[in-house]
N, C-alpha and C. Protein backbone atom coordinates (compact mmCIF):
# COMPACT_ATOMS: atom_id res chain seq x y z
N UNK A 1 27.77 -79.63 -26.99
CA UNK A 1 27.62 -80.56 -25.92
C UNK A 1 26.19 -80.49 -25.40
N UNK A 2 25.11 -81.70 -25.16
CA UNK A 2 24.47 -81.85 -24.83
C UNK A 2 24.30 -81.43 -22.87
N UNK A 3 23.17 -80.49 -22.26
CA UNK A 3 23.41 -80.18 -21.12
C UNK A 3 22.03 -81.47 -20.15
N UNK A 4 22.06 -81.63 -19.28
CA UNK A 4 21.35 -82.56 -18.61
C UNK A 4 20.37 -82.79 -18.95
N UNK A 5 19.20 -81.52 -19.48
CA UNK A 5 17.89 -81.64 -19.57
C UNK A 5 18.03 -82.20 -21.18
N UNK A 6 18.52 -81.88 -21.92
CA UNK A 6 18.32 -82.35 -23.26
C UNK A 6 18.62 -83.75 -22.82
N UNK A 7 19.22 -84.37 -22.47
CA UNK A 7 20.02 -85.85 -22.23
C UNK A 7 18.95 -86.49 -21.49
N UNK A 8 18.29 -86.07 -20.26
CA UNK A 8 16.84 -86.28 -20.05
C UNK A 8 15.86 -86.80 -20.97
N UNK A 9 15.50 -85.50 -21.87
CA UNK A 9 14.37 -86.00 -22.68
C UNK A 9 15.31 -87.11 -23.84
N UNK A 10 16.12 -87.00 -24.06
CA UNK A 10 16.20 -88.17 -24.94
C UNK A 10 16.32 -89.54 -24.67
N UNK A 11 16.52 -89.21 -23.48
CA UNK A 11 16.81 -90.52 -22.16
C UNK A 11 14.84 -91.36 -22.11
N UNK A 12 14.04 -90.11 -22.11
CA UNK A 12 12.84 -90.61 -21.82
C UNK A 12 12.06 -91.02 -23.25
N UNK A 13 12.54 -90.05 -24.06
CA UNK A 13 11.87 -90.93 -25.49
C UNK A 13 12.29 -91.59 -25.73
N UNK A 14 13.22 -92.43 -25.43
CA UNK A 14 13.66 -93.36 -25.68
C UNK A 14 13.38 -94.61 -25.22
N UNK A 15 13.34 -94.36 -23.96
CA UNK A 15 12.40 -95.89 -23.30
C UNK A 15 11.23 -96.51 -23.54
N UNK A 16 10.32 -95.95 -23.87
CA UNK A 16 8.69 -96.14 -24.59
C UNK A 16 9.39 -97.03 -25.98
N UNK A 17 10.27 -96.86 -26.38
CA UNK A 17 10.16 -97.08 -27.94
C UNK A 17 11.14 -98.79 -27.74
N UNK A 18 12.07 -98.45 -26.48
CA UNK A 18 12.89 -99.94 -25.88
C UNK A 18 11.82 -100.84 -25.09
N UNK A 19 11.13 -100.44 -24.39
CA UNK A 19 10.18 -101.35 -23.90
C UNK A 19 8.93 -101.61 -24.70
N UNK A 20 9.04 -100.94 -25.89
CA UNK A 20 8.11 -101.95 -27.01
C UNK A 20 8.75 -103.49 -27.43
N UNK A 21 10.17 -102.55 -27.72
CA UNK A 21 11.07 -103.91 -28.77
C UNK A 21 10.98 -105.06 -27.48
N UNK A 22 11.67 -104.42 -26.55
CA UNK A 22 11.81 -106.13 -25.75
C UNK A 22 10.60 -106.76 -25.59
N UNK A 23 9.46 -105.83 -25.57
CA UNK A 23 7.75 -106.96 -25.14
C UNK A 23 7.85 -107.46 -26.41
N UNK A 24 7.91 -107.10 -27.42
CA UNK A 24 7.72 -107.46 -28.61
C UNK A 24 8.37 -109.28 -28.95
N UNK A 25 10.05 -108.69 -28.69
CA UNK A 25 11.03 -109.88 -28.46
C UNK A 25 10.43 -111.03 -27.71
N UNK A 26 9.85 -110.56 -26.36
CA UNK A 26 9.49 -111.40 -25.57
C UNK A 26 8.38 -112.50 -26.30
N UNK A 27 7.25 -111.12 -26.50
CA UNK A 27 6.19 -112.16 -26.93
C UNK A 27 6.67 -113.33 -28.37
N UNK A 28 7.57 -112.49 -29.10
CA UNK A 28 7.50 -113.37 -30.35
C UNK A 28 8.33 -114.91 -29.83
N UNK A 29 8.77 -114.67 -28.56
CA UNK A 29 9.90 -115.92 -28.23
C UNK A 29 8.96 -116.66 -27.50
N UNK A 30 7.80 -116.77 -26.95
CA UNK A 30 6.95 -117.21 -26.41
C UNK A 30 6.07 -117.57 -27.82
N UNK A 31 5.61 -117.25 -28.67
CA UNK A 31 4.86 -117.54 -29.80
C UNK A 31 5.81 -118.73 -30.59
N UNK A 32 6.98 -118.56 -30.42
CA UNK A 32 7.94 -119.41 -31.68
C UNK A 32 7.90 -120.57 -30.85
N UNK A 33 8.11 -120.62 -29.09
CA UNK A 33 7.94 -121.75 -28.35
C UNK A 33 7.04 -122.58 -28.68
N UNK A 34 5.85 -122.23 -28.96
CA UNK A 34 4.54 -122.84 -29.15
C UNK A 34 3.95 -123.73 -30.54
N UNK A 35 5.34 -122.83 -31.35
CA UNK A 35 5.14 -123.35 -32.38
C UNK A 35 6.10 -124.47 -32.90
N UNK A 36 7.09 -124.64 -32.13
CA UNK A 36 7.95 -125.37 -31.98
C UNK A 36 7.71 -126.49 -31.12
N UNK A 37 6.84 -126.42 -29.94
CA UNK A 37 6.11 -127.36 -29.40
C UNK A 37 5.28 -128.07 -30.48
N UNK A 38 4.50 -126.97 -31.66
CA UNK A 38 3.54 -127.72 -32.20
C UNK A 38 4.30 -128.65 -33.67
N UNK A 39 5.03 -128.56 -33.70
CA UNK A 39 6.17 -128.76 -35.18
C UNK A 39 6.56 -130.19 -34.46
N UNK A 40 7.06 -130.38 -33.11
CA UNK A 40 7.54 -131.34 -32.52
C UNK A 40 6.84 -132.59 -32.39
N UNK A 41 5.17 -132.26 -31.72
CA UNK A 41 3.83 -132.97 -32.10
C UNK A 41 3.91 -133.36 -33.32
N UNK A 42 3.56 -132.57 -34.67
CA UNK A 42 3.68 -133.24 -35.81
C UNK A 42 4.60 -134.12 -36.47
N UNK A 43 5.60 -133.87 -36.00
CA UNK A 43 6.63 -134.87 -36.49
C UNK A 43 6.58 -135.79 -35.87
N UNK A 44 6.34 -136.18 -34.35
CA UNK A 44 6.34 -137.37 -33.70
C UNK A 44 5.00 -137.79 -34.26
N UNK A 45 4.08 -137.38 -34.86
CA UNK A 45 2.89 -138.13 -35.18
C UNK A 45 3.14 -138.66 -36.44
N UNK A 46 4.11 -138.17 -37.49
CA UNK A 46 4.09 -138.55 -38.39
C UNK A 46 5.52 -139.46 -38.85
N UNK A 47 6.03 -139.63 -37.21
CA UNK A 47 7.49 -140.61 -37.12
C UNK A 47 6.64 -142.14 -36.92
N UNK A 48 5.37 -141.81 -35.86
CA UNK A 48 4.69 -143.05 -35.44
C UNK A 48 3.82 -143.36 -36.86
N UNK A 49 3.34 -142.82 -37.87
CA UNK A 49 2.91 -143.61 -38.85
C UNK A 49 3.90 -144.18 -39.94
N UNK A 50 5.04 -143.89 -40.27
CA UNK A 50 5.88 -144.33 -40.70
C UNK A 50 6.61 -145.85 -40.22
N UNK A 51 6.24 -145.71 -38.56
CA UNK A 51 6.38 -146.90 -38.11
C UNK A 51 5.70 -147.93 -38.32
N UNK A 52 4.11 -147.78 -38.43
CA UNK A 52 2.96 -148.49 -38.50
C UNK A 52 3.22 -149.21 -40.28
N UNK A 53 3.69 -147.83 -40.92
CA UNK A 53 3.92 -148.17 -42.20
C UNK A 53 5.03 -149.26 -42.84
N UNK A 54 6.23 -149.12 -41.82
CA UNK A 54 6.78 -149.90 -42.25
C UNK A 54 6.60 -151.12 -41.67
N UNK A 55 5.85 -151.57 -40.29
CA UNK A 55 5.67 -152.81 -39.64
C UNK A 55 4.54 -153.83 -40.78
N UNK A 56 3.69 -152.27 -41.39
CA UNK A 56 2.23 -153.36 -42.60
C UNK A 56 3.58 -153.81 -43.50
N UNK A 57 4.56 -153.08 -44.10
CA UNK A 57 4.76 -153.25 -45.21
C UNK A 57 6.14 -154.64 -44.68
N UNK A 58 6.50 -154.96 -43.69
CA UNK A 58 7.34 -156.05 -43.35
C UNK A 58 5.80 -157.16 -43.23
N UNK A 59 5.05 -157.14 -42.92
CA UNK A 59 4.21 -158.12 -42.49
C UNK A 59 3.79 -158.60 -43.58
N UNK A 60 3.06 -157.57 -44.34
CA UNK A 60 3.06 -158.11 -46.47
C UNK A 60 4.05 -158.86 -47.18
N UNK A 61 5.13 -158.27 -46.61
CA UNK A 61 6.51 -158.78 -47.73
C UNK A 61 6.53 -160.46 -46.77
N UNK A 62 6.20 -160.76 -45.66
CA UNK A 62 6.74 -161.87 -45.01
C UNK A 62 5.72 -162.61 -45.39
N UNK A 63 4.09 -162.46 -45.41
CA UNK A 63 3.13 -163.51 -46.36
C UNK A 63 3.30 -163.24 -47.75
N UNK A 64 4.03 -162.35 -48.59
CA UNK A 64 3.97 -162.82 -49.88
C UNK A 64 5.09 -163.88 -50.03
N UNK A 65 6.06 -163.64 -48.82
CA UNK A 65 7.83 -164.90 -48.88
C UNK A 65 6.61 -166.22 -48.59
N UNK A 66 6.05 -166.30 -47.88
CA UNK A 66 5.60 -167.63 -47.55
C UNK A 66 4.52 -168.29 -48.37
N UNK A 67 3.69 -166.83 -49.57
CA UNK A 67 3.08 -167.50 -50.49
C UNK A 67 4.37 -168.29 -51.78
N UNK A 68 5.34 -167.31 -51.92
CA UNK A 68 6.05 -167.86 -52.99
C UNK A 68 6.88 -168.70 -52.31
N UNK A 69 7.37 -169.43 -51.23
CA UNK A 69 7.98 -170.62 -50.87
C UNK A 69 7.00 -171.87 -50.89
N UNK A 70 5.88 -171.22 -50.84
CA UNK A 70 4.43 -172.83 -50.52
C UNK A 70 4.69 -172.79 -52.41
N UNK A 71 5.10 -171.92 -53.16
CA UNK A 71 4.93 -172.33 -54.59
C UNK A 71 5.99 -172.95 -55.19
N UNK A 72 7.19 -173.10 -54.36
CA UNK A 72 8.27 -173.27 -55.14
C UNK A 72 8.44 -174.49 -54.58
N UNK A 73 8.18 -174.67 -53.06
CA UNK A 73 7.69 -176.20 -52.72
C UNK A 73 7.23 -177.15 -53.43
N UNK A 74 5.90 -176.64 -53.74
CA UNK A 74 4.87 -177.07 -54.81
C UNK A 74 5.90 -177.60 -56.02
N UNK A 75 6.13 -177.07 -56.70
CA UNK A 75 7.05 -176.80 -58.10
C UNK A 75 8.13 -178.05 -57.83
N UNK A 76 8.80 -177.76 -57.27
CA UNK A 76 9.79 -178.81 -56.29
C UNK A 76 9.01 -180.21 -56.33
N UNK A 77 8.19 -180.42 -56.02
CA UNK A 77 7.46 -181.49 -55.39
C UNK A 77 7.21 -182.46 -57.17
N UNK A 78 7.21 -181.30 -58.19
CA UNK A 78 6.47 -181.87 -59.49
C UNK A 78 7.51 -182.47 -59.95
């Protein structure tokens, strides 16, 4: 059976080595925040060019419909 003073010191080496892990915990949960902030940025930047992308690529497809209807007009007309 362990008597007070032994239970002491293991009581005290022990805390130095627990208040590493939790700063540790802490900081890495504050670092993952940041990076998760920054992951969030990138994707919304690269949700808004996808948008841009698909608004060029509706605006192309709607003057190439109106080049090939002025042709089939045309065609029509012969």
């Amino acid at each position: 059976m362990l008597n007070d003073t032994q239970i002491l010191t293991i009581a005290l080496a022990s805390v130095p080595a627990t208040v590493a892990v939790l700063v540790g915990i802490l900081v890495n949960n504050a670092r993952l925040s940041d990076l998760r902030g920054h992951l969030d940025a990138r994707f919304n930047a690269i949700d808004v060019r996808f948008e841009e992308m698909k608004d060029l690529w509706r605006s192309e497809l709607h003057r190439v419909e109106e080049v090939l209807d002025a042709r089939l007009k045309h065609l029509e007309e012969r």
